[in-house]
Protein backbone atom coordinates (compact mmCIF):
# COMPACT_ATOMS: atom_id res chain seq x y z
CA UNK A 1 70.77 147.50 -83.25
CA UNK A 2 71.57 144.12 -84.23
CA UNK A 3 69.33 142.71 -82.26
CA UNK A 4 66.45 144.87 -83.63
CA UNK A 5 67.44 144.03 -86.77
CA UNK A 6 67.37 140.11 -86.18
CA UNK A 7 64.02 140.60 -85.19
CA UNK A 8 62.32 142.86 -88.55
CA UNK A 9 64.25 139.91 -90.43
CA UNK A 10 62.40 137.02 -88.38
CA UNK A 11 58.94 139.22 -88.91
CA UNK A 12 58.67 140.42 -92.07
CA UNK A 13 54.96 140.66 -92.00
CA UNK A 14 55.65 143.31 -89.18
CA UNK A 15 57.89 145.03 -91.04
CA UNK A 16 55.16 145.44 -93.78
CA UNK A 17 52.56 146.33 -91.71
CA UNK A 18 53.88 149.33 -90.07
CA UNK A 19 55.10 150.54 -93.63
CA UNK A 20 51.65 149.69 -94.93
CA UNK A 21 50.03 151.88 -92.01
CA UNK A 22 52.80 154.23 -92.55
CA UNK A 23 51.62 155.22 -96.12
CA UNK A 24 47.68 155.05 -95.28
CA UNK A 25 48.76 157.67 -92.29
CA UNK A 26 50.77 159.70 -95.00
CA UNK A 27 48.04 159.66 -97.40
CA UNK A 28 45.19 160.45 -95.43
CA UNK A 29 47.02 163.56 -94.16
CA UNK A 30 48.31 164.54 -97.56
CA UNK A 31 44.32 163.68 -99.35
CA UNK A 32 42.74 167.27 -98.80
CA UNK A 33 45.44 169.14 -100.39
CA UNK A 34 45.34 166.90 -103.36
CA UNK A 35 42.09 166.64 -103.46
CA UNK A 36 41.83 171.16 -103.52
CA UNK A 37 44.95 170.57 -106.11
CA UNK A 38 43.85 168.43 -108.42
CA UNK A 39 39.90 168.15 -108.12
CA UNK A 40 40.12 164.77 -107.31
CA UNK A 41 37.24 162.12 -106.50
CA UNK A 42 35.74 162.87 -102.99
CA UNK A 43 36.99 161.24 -99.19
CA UNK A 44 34.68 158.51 -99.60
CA UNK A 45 36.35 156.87 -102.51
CA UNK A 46 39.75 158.38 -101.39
CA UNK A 47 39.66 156.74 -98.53
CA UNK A 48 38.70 153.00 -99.14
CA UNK A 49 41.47 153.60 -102.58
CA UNK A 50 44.03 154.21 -100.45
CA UNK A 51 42.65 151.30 -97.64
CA UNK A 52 43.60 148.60 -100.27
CA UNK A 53 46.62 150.32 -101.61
CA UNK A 54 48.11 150.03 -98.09
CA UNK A 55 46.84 146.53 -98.08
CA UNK A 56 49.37 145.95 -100.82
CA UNK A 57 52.09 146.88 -98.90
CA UNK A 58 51.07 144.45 -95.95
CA UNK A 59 50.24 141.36 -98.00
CA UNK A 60 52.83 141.73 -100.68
CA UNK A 61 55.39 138.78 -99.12
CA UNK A 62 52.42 136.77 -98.50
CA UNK A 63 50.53 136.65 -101.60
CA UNK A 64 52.21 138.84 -103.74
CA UNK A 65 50.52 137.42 -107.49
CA UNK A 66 47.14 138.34 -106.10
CA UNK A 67 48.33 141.67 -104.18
CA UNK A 68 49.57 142.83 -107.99
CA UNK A 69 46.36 141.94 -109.41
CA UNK A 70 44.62 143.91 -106.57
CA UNK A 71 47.39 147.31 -107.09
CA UNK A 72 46.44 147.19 -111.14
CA UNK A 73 42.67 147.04 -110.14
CA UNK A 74 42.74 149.93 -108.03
CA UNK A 75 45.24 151.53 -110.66
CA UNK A 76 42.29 151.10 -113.67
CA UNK A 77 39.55 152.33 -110.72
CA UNK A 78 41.41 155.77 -110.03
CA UNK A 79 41.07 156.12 -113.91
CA UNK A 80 37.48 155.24 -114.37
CA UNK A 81 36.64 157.81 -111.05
CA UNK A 82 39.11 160.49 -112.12
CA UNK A 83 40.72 160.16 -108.99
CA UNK A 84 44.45 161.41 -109.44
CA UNK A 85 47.70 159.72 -108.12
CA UNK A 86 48.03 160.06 -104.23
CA UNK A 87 50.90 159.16 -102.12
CA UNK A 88 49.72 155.55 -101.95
CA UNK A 89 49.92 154.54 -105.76
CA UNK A 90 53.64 154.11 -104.02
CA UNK A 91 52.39 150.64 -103.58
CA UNK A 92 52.86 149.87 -107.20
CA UNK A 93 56.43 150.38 -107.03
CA UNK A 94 56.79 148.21 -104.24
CA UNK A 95 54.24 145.59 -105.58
CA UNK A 96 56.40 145.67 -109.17
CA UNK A 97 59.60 144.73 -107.24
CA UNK A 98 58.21 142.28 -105.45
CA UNK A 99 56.75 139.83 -107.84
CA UNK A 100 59.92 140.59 -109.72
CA UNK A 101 61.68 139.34 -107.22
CA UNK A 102 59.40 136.44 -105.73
CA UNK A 103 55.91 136.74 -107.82
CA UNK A 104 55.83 134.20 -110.93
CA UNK A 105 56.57 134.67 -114.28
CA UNK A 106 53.65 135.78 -115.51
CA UNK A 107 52.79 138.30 -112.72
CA UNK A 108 56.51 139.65 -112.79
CA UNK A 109 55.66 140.72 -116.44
CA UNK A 110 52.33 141.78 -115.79
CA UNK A 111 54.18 144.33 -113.48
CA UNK A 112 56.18 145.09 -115.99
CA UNK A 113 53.85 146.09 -117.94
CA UNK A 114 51.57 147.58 -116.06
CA UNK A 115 54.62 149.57 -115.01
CA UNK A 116 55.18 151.25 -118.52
CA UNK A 117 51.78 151.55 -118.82
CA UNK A 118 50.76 153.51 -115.85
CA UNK A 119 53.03 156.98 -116.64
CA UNK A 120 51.42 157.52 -119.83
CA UNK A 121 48.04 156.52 -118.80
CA UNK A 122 48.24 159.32 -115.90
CA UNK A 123 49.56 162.05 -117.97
CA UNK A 124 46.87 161.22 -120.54
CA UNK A 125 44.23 161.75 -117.66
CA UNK A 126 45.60 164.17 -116.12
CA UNK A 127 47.92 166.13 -118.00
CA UNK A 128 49.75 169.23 -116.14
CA UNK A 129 48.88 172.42 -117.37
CA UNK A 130 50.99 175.16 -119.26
CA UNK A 131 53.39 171.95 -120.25
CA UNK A 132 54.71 171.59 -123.67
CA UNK A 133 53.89 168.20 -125.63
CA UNK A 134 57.93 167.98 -125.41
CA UNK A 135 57.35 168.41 -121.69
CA UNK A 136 54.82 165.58 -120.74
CA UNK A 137 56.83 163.42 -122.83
CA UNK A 138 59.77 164.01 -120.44
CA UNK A 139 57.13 163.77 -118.04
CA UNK A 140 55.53 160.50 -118.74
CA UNK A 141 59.82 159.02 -119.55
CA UNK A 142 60.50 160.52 -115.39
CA UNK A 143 57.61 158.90 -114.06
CA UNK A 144 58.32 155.58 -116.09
CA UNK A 145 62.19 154.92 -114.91
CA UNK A 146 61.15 154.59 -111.47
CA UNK A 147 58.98 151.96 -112.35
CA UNK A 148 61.23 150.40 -114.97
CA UNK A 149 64.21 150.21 -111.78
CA UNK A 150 62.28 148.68 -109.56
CA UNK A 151 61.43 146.11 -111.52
CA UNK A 152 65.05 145.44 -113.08
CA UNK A 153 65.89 145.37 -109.55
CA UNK A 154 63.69 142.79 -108.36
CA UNK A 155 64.64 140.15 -111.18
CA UNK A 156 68.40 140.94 -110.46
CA UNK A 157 67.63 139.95 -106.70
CA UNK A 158 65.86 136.70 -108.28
CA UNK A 159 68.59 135.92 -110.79
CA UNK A 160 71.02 136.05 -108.05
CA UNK A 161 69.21 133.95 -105.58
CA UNK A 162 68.55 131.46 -108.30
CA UNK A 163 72.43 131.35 -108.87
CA UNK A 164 72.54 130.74 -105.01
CA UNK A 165 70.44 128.21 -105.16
CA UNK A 166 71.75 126.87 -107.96
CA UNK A 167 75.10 126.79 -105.81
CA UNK A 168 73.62 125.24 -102.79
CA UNK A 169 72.39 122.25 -105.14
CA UNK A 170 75.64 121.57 -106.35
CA UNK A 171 77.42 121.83 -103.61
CA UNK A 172 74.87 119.36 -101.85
CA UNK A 173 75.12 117.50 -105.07
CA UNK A 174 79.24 117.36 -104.73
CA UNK A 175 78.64 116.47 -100.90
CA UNK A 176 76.81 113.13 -101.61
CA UNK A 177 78.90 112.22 -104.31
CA UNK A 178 81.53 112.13 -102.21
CA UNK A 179 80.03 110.18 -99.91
CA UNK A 180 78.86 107.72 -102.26
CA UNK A 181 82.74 107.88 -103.69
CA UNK A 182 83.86 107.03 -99.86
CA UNK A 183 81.66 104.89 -99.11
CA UNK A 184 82.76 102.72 -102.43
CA UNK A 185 86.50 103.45 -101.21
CA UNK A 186 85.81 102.04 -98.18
CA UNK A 187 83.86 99.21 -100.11
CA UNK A 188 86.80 98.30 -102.10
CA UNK A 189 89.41 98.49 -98.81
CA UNK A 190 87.25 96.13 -97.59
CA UNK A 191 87.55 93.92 -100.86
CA UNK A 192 91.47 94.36 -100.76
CA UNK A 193 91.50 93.55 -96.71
CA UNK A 194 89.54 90.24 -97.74
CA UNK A 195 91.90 89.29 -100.74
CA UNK A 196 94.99 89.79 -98.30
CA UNK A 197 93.46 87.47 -95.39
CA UNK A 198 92.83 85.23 -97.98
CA UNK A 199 96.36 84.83 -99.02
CA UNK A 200 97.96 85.12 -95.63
CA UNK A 201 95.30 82.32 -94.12
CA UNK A 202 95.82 80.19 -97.44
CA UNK A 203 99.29 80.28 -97.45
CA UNK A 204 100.29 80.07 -94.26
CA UNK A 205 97.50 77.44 -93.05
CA UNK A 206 98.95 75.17 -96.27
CA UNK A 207 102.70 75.95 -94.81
CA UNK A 208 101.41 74.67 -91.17
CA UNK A 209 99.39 71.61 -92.66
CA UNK A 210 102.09 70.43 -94.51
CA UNK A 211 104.64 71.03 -92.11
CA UNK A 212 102.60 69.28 -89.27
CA UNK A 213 101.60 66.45 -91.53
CA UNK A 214 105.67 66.09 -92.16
CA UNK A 215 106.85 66.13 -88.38
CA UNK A 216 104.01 63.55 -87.75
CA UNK A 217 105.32 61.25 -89.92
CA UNK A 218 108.93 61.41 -88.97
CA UNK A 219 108.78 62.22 -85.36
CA UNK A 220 109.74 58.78 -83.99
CA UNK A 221 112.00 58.00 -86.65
CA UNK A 222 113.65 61.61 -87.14
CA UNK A 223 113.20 63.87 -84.08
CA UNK A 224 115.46 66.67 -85.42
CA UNK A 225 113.22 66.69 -88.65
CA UNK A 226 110.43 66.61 -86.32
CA UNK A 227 111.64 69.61 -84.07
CA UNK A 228 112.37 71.70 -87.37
CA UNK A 229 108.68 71.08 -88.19
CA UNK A 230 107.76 72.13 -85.47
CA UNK A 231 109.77 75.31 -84.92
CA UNK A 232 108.32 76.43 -88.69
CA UNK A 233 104.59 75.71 -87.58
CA UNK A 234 105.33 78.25 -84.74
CA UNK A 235 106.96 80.89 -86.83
CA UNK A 236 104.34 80.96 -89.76
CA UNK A 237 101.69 80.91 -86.90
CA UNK A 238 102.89 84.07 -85.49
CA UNK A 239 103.40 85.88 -88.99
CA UNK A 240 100.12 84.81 -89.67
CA UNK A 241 98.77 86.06 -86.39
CA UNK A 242 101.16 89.21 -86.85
CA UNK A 243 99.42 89.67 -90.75
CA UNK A 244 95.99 89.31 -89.38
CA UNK A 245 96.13 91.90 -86.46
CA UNK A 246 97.20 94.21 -89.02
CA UNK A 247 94.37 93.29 -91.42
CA UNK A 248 91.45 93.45 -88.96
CA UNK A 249 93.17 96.30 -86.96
CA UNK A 250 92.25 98.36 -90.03
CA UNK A 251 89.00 97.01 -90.37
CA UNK A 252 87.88 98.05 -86.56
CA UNK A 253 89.29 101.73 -86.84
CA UNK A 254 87.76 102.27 -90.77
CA UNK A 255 91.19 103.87 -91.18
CA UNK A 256 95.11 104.04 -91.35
CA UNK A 257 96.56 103.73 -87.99
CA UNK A 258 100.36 105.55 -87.52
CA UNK A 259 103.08 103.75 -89.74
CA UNK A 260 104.21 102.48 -87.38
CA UNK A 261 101.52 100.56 -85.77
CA UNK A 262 101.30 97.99 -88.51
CA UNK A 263 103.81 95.29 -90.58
CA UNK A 264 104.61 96.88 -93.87
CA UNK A 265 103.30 95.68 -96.52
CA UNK A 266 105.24 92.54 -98.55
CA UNK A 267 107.42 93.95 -101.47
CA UNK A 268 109.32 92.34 -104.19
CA UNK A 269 112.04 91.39 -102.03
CA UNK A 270 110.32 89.05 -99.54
CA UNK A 271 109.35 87.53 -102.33
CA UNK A 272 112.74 85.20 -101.62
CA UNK A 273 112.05 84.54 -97.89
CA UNK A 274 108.51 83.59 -99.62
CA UNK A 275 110.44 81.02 -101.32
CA UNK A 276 112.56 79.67 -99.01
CA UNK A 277 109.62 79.06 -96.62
CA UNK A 278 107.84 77.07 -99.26
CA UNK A 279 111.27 75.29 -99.60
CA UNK A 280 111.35 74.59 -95.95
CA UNK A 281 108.23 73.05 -95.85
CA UNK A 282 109.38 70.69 -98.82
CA UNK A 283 108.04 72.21 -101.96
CA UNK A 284 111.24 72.34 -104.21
CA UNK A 285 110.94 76.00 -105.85
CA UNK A 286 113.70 77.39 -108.11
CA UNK A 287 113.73 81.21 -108.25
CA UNK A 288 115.46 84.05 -110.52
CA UNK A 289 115.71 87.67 -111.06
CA UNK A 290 116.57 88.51 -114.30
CA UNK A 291 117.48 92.15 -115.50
CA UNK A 292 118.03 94.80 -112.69
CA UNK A 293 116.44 95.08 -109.48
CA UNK A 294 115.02 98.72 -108.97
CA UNK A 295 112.29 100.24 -106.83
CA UNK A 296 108.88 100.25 -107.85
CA UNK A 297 105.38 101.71 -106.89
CA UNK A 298 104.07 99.29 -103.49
CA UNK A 299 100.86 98.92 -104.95
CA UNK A 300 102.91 96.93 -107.80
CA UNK A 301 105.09 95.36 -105.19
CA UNK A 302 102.59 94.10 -103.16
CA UNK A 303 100.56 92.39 -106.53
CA UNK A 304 103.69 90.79 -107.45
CA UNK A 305 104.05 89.12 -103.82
CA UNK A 306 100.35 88.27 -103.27
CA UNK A 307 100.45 86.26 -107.11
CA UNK A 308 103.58 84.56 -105.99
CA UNK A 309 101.95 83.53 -102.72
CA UNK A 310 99.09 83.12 -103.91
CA UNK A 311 100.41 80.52 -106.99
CA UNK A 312 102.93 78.46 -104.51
CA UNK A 313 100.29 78.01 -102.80
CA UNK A 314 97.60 76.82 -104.92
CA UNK A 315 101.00 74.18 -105.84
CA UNK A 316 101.06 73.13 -102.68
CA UNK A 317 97.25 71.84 -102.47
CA UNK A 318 96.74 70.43 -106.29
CA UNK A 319 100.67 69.54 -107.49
CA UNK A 320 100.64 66.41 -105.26
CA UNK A 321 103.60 64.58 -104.63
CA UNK A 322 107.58 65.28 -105.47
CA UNK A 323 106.05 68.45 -107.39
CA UNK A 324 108.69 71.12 -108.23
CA UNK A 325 107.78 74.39 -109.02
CA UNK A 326 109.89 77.52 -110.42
CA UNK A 327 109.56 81.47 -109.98
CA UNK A 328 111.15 84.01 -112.16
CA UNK A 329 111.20 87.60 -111.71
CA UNK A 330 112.37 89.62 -114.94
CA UNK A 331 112.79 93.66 -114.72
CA UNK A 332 111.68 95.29 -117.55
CA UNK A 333 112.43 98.91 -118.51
CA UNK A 334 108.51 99.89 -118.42
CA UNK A 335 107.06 97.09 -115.87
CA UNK A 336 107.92 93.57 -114.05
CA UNK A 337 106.94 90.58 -115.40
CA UNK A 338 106.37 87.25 -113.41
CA UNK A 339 106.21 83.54 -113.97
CA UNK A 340 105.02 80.96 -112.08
CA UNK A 341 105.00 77.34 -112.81
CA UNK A 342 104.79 73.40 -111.47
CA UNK A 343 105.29 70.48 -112.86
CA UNK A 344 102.39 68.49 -110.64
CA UNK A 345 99.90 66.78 -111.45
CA UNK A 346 97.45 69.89 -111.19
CA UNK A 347 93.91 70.53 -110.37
CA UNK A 348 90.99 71.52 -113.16
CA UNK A 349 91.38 75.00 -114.40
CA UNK A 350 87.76 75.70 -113.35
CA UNK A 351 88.59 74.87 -109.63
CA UNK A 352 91.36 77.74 -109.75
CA UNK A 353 88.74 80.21 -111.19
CA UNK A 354 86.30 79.20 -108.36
CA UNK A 355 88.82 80.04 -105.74
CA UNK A 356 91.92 77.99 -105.03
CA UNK A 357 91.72 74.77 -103.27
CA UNK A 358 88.69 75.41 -100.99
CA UNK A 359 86.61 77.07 -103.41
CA UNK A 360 86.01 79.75 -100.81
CA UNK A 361 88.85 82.24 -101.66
CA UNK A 362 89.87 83.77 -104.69
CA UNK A 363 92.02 82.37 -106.43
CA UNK A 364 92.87 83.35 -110.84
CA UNK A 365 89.25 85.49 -110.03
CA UNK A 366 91.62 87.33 -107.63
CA UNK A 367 94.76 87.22 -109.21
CA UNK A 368 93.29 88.64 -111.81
CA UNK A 369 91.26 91.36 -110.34
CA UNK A 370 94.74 92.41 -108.44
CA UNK A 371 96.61 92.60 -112.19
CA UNK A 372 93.74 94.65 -112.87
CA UNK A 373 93.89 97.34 -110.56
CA UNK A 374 97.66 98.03 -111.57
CA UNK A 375 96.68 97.66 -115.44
CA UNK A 376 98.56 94.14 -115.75
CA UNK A 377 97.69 91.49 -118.16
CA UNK A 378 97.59 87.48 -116.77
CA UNK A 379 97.77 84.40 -118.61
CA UNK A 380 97.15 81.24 -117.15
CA UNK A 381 96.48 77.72 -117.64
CA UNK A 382 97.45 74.19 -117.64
CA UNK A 383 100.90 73.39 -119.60
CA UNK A 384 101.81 71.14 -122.28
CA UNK A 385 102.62 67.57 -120.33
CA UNK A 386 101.08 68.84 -116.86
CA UNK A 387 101.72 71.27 -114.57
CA UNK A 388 100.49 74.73 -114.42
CA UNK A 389 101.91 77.97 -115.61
CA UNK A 390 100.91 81.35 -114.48
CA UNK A 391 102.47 84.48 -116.65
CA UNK A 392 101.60 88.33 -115.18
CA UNK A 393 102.88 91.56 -116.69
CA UNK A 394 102.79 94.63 -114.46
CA UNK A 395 103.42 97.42 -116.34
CA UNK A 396 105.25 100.57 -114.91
CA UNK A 397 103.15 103.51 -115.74
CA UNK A 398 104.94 106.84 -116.19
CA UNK A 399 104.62 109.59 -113.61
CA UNK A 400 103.42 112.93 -115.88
């Protein structure tokens, strides 16, 4: 059975045809006694009436606009030829459903009212005999509901398939804007991988140059000084080499490997092993924590450490020589707040907003796109008798 019915849905037409010969064969058999009954026209006009009727029924999916068009036609021609209702004129019903359903507007309310109109009509022509006025109105209000429900039927099966529709759009809708929305969170991963190999290749590059620029200058006259340079170009190498798997790692897979797979991110707290690298490789830096140390969200964490890299760094390459440069950390009840500052000789401010000491990273364009994204606020900017001084405010935002 459910095989026979997958195939009358795949051939609809079918399915209309044998219905449509159906109700010719039903007709024809039923036409004499009418025609004794009722006095109707003769078999000749019976006959091709009924043809097109049934026609209805076949063509109704098909062109259903013109197939109403056609059933009111032969509705007005059984009036003009006196020719009463038959079993056929059940094409009308079937008709009015349909372009309620599928027809257009203007058809589905032609049906409609051809559909009121037809009861009335009849009983006019051919009213029944020994019936009350009272009882042809009941009549005429019998022969009208059937009309009325199939019509109210077919724009109930079009409302709801419009709602389905409707549906379907949105949910396709919904379906490409999350794409699009994945595709820009994959867009701005992408942006965050490149600001972290910026500051892990900046950093740790400066770290190596300086260091190797140091042990070459000392290594016949201090080899211990020389060894010690040495030993810190290896182990900022291999962070840096340890950083950058991680980095690219993600960018190869397009996602989050296992925890464990990668270095955690920097927090807050490496922020002093940031510092005493950048003393080891001669860059005097004095650092504080003022109020209490407390947990805070990594995304927060991980700003803070990439602006303190990020700053010591830019020191580094524009302070020049015997620079000095301080870091303070102060906890806040609602957010951290950071300061950075040298007292070198500096670099122009516009060379810091084109991207550190390259011009090819990122720089305060960065730092300041990373306060951003946590809601921060960063000043920065030469100070008053040289030096630079970088001040960041990372507020805590409450969890609702």
């Amino acid at each position: 059975m459910q095989r026979l019915y997958d195939f009358l849905r795949r051939h609809p037409a079918w399915v209309d045809g044998f219905w449509a010969l159906v109700l010719f064969g039903i007709s024809v058999v039923s036409g004499p006694a009418v025609e004794e009954a009722e006095g109707t026209a003769p078999t000749a006009v019976a006959v091709p009436v009924m043809l097109l009727l049934s026609l209805v029924v076949a063509l109704r999916r098909r062109m259903p606009e013109r197939m109403l068009v056609l059933a009111v036609a032969v509705g007005i021609l059984q009036v003009v030829l006196d020719m009463a209702p038959v079993p056929a004129d059940f094409a009308m019903l079937v008709i009015a459903y349909t372009v309620a359903a599928v027809g257009a507007r203007w058809a589905s309310r032609l049906a409609l009212g051809a559909g009121l109109c037809a009861a009335p009509v009849a009983q006019a022509r051919w009213p029944l005999d020994d019936v009350s006025v009272a009882g042809n109105i009941a009549m005429v209000i019998f022969q009208t509901v059937p009309f009325v429900l199939a019509w109210v039927l077919g724009d109930s099966i079009r409302t709801r398939r419009a709602y389905f529709a409707q549906l379907e759009e949105r949910a396709a809708r919904l379906e490409k804007e999350r794409e699009a929305q994945a595709k820009v969170a994959v867009a701005a991963e992408r942006a965050r991988i490149a600001r972290e190999l910026h500051d892990v290749v900046a950093h740790n590059v400066s770290v190596m140059v300086v260091q190797a620029d140091g042990a070459a200058y000392v290594l016949d006259a201090a080899p211990d000084q020389a060894k010690k340079a040495l030993e810190t170009i290896s182990s900022t190498g291999r962070q840096a080499l340890a950083e950058m798997r991680r980095l690219l790692g993600v960018l190869r897979t397009g996602e989050h490997q296992e925890a464990g797979e990668y270095v955690p991110q920097p927090d807050v707290r490496q922020i002093e092993d940031l510092v005493e690298q950048c003393r080891g490789s001669g860059l005097p830096v004095d650092f504080k924590i003022e109020g209490t140390p407390r947990p805070l969200p990594s995304g927060l964490e991980l700003t803070a450490y990439r602006i303190v890299q990020e700053a010591l760094t830019n020191t580094r390459k524009h302070g020049g020589p015997n620079t000095g440069a301080s870091v303070r950390l102060v906890y806040f009840d609602d957010g951290l707040g950071l300061l950075v500052e040298d007292d070198g000789k500096g670099a122009p401010h516009e060379l810091y907003e084109e991207g550190g000491f390259d011009g090819q990273g990122h720089g305060l364009i960065g730092m300041r796109e990373r306060v951003g994204m946590v809601g921060g606020t960063l000043d920065a900017g030469p100070r008053p008798g040289g030096g630079f001084r970088i001040s960041v405010l990372l507020p805590l935002k409450p969890v609702h």
